[in-house]
PDB file of N, CA and C in Angstrom:
ATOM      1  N   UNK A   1       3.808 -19.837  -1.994  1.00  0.00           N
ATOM      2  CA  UNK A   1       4.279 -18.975  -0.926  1.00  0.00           C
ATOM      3  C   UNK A   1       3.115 -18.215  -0.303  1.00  0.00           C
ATOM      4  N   UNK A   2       2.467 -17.868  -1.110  1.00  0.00           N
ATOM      5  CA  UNK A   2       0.617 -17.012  -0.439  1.00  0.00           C
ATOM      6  C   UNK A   2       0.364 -18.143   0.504  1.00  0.00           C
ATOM      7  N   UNK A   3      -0.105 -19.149  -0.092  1.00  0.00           N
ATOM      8  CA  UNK A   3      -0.729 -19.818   1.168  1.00  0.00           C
ATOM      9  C   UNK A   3       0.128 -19.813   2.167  1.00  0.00           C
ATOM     10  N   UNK A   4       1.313 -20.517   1.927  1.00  0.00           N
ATOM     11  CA  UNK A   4       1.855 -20.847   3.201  1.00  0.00           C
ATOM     12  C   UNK A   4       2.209 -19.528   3.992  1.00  0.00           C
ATOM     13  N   UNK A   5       1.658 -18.271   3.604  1.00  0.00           N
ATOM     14  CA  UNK A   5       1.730 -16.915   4.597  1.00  0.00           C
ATOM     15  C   UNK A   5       0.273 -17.049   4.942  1.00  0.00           C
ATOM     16  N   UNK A   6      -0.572 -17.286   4.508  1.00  0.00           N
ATOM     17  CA  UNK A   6      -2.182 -17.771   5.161  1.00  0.00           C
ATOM     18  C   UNK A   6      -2.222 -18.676   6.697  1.00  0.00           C
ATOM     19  N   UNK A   7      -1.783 -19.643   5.906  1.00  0.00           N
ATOM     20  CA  UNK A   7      -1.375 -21.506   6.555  1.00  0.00           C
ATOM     21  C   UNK A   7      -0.851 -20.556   8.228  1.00  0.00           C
ATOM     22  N   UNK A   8       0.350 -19.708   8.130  1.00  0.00           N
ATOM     23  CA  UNK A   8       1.318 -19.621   8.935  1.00  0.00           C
ATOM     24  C   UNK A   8       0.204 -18.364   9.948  1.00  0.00           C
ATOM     25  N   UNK A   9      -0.708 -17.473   8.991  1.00  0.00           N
ATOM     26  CA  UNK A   9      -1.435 -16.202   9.596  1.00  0.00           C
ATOM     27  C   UNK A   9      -2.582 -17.000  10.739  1.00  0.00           C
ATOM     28  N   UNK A  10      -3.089 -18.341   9.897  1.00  0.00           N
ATOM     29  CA  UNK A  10      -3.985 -18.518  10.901  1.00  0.00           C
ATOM     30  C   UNK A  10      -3.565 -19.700  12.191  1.00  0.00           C
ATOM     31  N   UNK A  11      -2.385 -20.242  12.002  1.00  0.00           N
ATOM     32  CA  UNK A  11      -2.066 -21.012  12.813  1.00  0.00           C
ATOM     33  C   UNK A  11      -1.661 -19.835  14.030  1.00  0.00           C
ATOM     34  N   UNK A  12      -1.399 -18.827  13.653  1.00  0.00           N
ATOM     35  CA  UNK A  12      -1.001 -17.871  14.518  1.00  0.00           C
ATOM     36  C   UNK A  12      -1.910 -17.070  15.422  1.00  0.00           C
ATOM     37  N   UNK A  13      -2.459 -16.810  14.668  1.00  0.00           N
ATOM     38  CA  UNK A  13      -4.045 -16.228  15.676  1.00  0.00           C
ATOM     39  C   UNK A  13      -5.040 -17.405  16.212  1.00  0.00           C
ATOM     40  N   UNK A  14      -4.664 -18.631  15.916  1.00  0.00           N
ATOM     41  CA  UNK A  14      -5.223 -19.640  16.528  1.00  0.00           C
ATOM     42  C   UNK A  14      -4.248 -20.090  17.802  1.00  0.00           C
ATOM     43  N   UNK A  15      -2.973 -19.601  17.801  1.00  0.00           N
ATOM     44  CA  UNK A  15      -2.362 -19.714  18.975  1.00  0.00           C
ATOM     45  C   UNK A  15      -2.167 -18.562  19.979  1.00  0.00           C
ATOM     46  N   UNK A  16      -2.558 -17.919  19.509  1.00  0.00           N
ATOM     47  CA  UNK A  16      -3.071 -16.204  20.092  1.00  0.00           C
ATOM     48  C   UNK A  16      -4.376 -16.306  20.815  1.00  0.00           C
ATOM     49  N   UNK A  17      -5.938 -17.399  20.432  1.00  0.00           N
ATOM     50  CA  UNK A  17      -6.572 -17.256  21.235  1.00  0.00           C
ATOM     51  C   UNK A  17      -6.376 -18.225  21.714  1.00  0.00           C
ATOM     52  N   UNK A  18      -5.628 -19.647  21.939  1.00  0.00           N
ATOM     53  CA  UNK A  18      -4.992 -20.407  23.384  1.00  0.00           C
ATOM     54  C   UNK A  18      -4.503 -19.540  24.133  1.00  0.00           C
ATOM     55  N   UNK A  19      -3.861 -18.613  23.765  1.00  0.00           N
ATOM     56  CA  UNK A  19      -3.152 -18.174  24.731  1.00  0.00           C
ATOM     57  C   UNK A  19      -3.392 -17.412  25.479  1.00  0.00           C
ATOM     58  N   UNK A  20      -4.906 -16.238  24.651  1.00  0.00           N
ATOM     59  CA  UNK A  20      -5.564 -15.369  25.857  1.00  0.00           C
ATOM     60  C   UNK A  20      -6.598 -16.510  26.651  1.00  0.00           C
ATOM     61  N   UNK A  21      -6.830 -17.178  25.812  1.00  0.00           N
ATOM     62  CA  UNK A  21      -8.529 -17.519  26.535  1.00  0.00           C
ATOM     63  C   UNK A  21      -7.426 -18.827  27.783  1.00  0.00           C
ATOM     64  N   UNK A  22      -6.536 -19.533  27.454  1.00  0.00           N
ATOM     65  CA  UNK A  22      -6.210 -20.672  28.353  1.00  0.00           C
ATOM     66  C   UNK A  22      -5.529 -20.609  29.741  1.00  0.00           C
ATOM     67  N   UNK A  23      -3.932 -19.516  28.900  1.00  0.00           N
ATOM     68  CA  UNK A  23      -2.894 -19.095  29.877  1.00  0.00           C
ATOM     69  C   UNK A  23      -2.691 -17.726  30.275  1.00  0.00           C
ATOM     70  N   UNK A  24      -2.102 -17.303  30.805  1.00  0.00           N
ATOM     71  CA  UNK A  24      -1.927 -16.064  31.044  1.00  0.00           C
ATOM     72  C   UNK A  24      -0.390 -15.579  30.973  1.00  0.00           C
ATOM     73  N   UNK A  25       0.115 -15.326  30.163  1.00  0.00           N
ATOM     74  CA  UNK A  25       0.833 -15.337  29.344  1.00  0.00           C
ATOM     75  C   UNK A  25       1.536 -13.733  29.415  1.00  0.00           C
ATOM     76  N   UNK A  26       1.110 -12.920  29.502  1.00  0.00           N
ATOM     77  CA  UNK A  26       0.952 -11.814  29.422  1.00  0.00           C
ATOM     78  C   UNK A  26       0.770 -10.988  28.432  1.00  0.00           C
ATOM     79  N   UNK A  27       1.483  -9.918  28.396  1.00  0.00           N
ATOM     80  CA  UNK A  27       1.724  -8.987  26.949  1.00  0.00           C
ATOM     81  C   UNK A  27       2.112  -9.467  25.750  1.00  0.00           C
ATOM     82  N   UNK A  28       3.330 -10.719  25.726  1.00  0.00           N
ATOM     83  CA  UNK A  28       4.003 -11.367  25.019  1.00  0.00           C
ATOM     84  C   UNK A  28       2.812 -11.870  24.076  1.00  0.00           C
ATOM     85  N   UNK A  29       1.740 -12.202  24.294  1.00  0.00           N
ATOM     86  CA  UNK A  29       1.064 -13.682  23.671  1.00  0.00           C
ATOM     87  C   UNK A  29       0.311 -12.895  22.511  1.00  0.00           C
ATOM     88  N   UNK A  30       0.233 -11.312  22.755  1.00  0.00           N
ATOM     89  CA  UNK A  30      -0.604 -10.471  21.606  1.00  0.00           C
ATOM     90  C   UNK A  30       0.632  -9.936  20.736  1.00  0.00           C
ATOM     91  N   UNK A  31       2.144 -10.491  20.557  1.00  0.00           N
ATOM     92  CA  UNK A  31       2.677 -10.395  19.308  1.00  0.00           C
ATOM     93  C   UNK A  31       2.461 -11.384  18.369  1.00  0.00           C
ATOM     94  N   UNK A  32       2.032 -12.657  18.991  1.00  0.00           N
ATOM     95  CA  UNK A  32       1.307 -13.269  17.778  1.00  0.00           C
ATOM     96  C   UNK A  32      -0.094 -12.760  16.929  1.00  0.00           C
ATOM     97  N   UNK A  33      -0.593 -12.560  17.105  1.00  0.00           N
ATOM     98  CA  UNK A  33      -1.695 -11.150  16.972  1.00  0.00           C
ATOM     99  C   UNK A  33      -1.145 -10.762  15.804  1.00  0.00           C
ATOM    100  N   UNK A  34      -0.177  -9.819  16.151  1.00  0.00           N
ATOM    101  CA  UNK A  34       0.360  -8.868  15.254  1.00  0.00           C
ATOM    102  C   UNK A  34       1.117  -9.240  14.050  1.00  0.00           C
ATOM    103  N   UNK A  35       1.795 -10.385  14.735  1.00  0.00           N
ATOM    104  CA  UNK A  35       2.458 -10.874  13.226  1.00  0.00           C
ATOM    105  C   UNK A  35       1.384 -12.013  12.773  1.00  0.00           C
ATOM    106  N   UNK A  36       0.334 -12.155  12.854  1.00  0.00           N
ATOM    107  CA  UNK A  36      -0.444 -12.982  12.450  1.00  0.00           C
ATOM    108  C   UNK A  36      -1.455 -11.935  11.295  1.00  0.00           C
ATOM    109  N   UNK A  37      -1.583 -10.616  11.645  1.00  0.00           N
ATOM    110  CA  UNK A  37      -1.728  -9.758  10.888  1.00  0.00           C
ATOM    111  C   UNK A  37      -0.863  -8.838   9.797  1.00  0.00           C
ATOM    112  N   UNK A  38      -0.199  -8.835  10.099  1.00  0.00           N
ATOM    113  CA  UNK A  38       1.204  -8.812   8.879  1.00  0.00           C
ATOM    114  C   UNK A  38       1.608  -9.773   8.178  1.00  0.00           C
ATOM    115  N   UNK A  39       1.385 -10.646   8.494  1.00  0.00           N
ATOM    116  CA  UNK A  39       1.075 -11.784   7.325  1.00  0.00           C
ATOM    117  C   UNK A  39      -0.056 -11.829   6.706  1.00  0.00           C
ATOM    118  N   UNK A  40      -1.526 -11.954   7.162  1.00  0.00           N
ATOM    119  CA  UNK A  40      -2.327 -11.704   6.229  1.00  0.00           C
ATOM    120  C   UNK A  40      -2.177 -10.750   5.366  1.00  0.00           C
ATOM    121  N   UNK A  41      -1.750  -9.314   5.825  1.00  0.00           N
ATOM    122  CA  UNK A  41      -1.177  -8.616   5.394  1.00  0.00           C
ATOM    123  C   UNK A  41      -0.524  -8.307   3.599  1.00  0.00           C
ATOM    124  N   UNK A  42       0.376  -9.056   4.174  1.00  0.00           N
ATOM    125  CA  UNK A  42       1.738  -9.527   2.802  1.00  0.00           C
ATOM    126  C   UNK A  42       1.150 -10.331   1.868  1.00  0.00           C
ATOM    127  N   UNK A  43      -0.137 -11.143   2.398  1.00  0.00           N
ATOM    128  CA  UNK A  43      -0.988 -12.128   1.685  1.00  0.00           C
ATOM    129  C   UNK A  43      -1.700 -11.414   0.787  1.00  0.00           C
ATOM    130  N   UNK A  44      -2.112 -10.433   1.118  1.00  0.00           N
ATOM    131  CA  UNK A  44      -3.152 -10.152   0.400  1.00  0.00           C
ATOM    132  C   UNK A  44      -2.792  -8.720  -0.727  1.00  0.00           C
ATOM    133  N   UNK A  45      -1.520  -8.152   0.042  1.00  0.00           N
ATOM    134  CA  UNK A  45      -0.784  -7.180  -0.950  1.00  0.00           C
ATOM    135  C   UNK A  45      -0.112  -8.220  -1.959  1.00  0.00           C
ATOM    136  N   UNK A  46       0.093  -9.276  -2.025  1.00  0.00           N
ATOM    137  CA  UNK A  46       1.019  -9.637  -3.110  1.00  0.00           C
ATOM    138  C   UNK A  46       0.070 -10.630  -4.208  1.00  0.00           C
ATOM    139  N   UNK A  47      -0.887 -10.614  -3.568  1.00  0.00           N
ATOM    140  CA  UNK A  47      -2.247 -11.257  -4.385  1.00  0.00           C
ATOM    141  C   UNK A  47      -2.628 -10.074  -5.237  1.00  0.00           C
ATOM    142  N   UNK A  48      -2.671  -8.606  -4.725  1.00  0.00           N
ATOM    143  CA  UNK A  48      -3.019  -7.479  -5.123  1.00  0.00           C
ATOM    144  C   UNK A  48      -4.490  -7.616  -5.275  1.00  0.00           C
ATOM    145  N   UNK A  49      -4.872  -7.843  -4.294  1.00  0.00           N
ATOM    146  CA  UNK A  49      -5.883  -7.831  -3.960  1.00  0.00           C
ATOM    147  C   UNK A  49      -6.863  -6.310  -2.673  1.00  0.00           C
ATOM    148  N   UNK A  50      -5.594  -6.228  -2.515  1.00  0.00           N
ATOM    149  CA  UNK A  50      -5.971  -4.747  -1.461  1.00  0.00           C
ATOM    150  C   UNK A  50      -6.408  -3.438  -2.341  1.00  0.00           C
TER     151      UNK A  50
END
């Protein structure tokens, strides 16, 4: 389950910079951002690693 909250964090901020650098998208495209960081997030609190 860790990884696949990794797997899911960086597919997410990898579709976060298509989306600033390609389209214009607007405001919408920086909630992937955010939940791409709340998942690393959860990743790394349940590793207990923080």
């Amino acid at each position: 389950m860790r990884s696949l909250l990794y797997i899911i964090a960086v597919l997410l901020v990898i579709g976060w910079i298509i989306g600033v650098v390609g389209y214009s998208a607007g405001g919408l495209i920086h909630i992937l951002l955010v939940i791409a960081l709340v998942s690393l997030l959860l990743t790394f609190i349940r590793r207990g690693t923080v």
